[in-house]
Protein backbone atom coordinates (compact mmCIF):
# COMPACT_ATOMS: atom_id res chain seq x y z
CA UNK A 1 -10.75 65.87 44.94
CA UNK A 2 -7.25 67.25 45.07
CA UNK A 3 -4.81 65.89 41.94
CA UNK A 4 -3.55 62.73 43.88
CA UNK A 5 -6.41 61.25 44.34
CA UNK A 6 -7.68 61.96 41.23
CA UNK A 7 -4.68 60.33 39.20
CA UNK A 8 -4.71 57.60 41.99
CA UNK A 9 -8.47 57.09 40.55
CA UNK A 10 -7.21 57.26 37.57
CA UNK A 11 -4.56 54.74 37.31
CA UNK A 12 -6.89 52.37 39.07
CA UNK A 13 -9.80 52.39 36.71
CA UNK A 14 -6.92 52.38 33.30
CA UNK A 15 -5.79 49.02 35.05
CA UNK A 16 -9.13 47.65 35.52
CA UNK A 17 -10.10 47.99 32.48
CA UNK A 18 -6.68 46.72 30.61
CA UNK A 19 -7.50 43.51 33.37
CA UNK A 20 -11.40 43.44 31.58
CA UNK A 21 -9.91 43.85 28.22
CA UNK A 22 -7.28 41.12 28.46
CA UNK A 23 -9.97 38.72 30.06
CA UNK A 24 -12.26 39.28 27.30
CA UNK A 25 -9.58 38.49 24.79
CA UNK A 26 -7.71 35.19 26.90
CA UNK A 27 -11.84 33.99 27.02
CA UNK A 28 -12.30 34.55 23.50
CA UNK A 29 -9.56 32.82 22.28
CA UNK A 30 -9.34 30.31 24.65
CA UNK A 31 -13.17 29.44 25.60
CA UNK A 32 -14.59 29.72 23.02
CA UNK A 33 -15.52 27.05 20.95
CA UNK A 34 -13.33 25.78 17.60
CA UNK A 35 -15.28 24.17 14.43
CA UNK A 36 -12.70 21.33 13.32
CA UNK A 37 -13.53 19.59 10.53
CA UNK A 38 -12.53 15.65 11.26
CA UNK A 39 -13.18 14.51 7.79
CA UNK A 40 -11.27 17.29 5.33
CA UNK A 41 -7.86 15.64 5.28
CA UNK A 42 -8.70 12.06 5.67
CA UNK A 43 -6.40 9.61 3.43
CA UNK A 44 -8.30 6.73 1.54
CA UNK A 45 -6.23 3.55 1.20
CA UNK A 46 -6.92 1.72 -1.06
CA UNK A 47 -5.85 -2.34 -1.49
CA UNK A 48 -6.80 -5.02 -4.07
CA UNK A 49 -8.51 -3.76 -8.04
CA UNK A 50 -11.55 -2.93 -8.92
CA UNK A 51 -14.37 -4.87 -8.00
CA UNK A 52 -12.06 -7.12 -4.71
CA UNK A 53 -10.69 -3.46 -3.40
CA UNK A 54 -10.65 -3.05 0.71
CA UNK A 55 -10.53 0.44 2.17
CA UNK A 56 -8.83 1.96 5.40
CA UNK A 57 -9.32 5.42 6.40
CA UNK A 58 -6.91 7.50 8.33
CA UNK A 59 -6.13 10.77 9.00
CA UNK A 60 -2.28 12.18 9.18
CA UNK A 61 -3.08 15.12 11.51
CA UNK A 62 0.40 16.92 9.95
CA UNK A 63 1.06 20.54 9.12
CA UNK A 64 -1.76 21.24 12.46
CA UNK A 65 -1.06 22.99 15.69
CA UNK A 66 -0.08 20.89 18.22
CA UNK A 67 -3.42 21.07 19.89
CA UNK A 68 -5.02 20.19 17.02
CA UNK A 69 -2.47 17.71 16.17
CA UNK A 70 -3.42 15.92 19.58
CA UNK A 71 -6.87 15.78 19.13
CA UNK A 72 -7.08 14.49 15.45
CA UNK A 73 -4.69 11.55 16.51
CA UNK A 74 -7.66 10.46 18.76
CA UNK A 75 -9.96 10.65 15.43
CA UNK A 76 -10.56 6.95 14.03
CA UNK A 77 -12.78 6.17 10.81
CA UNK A 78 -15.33 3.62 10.16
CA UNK A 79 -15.65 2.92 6.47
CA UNK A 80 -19.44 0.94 5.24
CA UNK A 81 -19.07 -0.59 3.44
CA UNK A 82 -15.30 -1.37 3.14
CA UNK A 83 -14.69 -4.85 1.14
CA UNK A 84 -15.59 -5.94 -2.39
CA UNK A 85 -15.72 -2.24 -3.57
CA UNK A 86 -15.68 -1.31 -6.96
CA UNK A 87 -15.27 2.08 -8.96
CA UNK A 88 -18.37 4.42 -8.56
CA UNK A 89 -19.29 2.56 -4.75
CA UNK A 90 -20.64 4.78 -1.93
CA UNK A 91 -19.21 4.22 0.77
CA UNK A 92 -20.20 5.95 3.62
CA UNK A 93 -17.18 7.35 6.20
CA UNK A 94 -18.19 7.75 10.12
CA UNK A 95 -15.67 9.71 12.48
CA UNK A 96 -15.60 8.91 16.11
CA UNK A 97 -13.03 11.05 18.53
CA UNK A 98 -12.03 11.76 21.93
CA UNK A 99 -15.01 13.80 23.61
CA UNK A 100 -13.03 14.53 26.83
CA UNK A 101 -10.29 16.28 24.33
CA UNK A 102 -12.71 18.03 22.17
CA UNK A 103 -14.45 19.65 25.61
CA UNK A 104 -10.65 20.29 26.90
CA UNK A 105 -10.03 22.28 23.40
CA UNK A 106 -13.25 23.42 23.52
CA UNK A 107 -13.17 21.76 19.94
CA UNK A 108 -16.68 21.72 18.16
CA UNK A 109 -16.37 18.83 15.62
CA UNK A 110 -17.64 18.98 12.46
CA UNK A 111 -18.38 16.76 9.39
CA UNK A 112 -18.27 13.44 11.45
CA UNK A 113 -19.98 11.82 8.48
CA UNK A 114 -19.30 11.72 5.11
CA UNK A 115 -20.07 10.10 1.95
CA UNK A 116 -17.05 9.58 -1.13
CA UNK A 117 -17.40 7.47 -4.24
CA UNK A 118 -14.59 4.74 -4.92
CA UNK A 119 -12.19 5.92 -7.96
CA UNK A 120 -9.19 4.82 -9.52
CA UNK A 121 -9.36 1.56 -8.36
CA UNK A 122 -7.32 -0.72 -11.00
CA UNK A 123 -8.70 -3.35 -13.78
CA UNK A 124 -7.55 -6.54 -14.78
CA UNK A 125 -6.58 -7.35 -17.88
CA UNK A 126 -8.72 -9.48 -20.14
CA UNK A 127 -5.69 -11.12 -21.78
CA UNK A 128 -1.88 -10.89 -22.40
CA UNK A 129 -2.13 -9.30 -25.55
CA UNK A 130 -4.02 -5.93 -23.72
CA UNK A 131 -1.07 -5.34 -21.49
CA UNK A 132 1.66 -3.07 -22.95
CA UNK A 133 5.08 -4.24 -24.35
CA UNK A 134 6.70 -1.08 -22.01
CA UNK A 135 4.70 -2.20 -19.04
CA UNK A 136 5.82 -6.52 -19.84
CA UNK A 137 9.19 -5.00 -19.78
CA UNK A 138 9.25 -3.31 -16.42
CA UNK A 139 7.98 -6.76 -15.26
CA UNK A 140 10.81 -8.90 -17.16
CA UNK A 141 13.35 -6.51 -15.37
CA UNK A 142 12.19 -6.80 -11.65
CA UNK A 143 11.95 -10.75 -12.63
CA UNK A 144 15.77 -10.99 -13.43
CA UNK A 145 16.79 -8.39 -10.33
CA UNK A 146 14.64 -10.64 -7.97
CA UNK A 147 17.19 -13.71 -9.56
CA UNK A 148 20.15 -11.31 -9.35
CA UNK A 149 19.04 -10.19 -5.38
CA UNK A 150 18.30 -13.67 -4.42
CA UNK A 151 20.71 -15.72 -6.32
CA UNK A 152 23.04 -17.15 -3.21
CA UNK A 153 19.88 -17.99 -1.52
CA UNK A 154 18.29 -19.51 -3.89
CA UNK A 155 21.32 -22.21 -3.86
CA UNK A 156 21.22 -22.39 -0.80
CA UNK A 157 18.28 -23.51 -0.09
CA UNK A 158 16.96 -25.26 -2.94
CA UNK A 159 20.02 -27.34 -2.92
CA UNK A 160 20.49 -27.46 0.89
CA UNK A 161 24.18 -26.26 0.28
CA UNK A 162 25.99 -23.54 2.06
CA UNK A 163 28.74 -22.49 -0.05
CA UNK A 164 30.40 -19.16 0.09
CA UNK A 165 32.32 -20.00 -3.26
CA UNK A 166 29.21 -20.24 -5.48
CA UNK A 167 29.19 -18.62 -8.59
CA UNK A 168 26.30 -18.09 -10.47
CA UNK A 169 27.25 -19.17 -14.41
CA UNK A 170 24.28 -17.98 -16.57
CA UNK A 171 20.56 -16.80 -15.69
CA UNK A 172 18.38 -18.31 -19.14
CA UNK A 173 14.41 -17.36 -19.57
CA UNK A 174 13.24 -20.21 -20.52
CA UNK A 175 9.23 -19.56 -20.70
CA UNK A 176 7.24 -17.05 -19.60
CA UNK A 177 3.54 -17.19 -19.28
CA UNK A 178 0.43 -14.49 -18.33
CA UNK A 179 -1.53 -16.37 -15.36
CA UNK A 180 -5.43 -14.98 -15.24
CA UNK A 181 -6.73 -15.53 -11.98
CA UNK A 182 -10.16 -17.98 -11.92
CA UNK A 183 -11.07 -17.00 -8.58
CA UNK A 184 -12.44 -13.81 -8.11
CA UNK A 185 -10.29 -11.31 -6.20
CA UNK A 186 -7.13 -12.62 -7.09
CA UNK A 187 -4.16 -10.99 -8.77
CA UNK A 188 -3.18 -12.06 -12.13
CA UNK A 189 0.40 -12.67 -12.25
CA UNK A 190 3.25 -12.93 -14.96
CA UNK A 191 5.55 -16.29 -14.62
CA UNK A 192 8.87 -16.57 -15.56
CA UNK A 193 10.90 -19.47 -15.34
CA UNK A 194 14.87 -19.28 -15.05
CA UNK A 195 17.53 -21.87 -16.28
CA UNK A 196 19.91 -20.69 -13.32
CA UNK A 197 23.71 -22.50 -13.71
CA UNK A 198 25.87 -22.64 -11.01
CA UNK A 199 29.65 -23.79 -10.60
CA UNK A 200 31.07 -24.58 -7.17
CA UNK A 201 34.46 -25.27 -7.62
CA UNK A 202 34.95 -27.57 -10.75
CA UNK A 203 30.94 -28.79 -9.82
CA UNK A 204 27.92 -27.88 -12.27
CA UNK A 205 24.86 -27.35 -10.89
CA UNK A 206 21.45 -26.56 -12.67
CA UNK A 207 18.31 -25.46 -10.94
CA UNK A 208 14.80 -24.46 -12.88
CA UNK A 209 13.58 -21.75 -10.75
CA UNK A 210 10.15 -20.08 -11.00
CA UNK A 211 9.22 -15.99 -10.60
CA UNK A 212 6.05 -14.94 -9.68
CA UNK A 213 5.39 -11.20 -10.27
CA UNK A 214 1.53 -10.85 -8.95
CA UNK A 215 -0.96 -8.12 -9.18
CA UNK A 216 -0.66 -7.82 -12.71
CA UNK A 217 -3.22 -4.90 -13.98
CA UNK A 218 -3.55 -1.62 -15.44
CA UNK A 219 -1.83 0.88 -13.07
CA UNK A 220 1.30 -0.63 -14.43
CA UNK A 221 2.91 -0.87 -11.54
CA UNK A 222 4.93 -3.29 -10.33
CA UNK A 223 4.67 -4.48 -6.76
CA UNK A 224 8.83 -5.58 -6.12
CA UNK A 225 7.73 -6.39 -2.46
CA UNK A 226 5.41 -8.74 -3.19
CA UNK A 227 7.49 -10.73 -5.93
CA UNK A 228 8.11 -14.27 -4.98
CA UNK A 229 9.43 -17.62 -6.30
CA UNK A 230 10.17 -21.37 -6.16
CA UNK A 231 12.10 -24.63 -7.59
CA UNK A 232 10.56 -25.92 -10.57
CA UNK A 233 10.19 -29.24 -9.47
CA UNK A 234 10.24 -31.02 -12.90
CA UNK A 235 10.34 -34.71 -14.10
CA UNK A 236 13.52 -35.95 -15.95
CA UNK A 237 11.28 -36.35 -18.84
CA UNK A 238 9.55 -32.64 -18.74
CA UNK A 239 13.38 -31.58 -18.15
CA UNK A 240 14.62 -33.26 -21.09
CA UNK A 241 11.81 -33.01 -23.24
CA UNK A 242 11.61 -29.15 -22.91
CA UNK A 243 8.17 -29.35 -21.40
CA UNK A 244 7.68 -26.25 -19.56
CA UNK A 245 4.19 -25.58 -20.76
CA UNK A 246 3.47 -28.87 -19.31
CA UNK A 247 5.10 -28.44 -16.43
CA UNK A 248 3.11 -24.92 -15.82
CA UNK A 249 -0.46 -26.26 -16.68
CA UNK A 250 -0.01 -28.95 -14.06
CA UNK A 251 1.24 -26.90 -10.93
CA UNK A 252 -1.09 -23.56 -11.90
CA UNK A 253 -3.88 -24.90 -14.25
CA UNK A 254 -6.41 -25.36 -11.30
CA UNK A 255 -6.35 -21.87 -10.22
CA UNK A 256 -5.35 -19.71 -13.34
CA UNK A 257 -6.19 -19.56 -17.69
CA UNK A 258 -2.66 -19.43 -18.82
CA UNK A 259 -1.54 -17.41 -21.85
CA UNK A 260 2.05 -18.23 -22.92
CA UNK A 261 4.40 -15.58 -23.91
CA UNK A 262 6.24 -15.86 -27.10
């Protein structure tokens, strides 16, 4: 075989091989097949306290590869149970997901069942006189900037007036009360009620409005969002008389025990 032929030979059987070597390599990394665990970075949400809480599972698929990214979106998470739950509840997770993706990836799932046990779920408190003064305070604060946020409106629509030129005078706490909720699942709630005086041009005006700071419990949080109120609709007598007990126990007796705050 004279050199030519022989380097021809050569050259032939060096690219053949780099073509067998690269093969192997593109099958390995792209045939074969991927363990992905679809249960490791599941988020628990968590909604209501202990003993009323719901659950939703999801899954953020972030800080992935794309392809992995893709396929985890097409993950979804079936939660058993996933109402009433209470700390120390097993609640078994299920993961379903796109089979036609995980062939595509050549993505073997993994963990598609799990078990977890409820935690940290908040408590209720027994009475007013178990919830902290610091905690009482954060509430008492996002009472008055609910007032302060909402004090045009509240004009405005409890007096059916629209009046650019309405100043709000003063902004009294008149009575406060702890509301413990009589129906299972319910929030307890602190009430304030406001003795809000308005002036629109050389015209008084005095509303009694009510601010309802729900799901009152030991995480000591407090909820802004979900802070709402109303016109206390009182009689001239309750009015004059002072009677905002009264007035409370009437509206909210049926549904809540209520402590008043001194």
């Amino acid at each position: 075989m004279n050199e030519k032929i022989r380097k021809k030979l050569l050259y032939f059987v060096s690219l053949g091989t780099m073509i067998a070597i690269l093969t192997l390599i593109g099958y390995a990394f792209f045939m074969r097949q991927v363990d992905v665990d679809v249960t490791q970075n599941m988020h628990l949400e968590y909604t209501g306290e202990n003993g009323k809480a719901t659950l939703v599972v999801t899954n953020p698929a972030s800080n992935i590869n794309e392809r992995t990214r893709t396929f985890m979106e097409s993950v979804k998470y079936e939660a058993d149970p996933n109402t009433d739950l209470s700390n120390g509840d097993q609640v078994k997770i299920t993961a379903t997901y796109d089979k036609g993706l995980a062939r595509q990836y050549n993505f073997h799932p993994t963990h598609t069942t799990t078990t977890i046990t409820v935690s940290g779920l908040p408590d209720q408190y027994a009475t007013v006189s178990k919830i902290s003064k610091s905690y009482l305070k954060k509430i008492y604060s996002a009472a008055d900037k609910y007032i302060e946020e909402h004090e045009q409106d509240i004009f405005r629509i409890e007096l059916n007036q629209d009046n650019a030129n309405v100043t709000l005078r003063s902004n009294q706490t008149v009575y406060r009360a702890f509301l413990k909720s009589k129906k299972k699942g319910n929030s307890d709630r602190i009430l304030e009620m406001h003795n809000l005086r308005y002036r629109v041009a050389n015209t008084d005006y005095t509303i009694y409005y009510i601010v309802i700071v729900p799901s009152v419990n030991d995480s000591k949080e407090v909820v802004t969002e979900d802070i709402y109120g109303e016109e206390a609709t009182m009689s001239e007598e309750e009015i004059k008389n002072k009677q905002f007990s009264e007035y409370v126990s009437r509206v909210y007796g049926s549904g809540y025990t209520i402590e008043e705050i001194k």
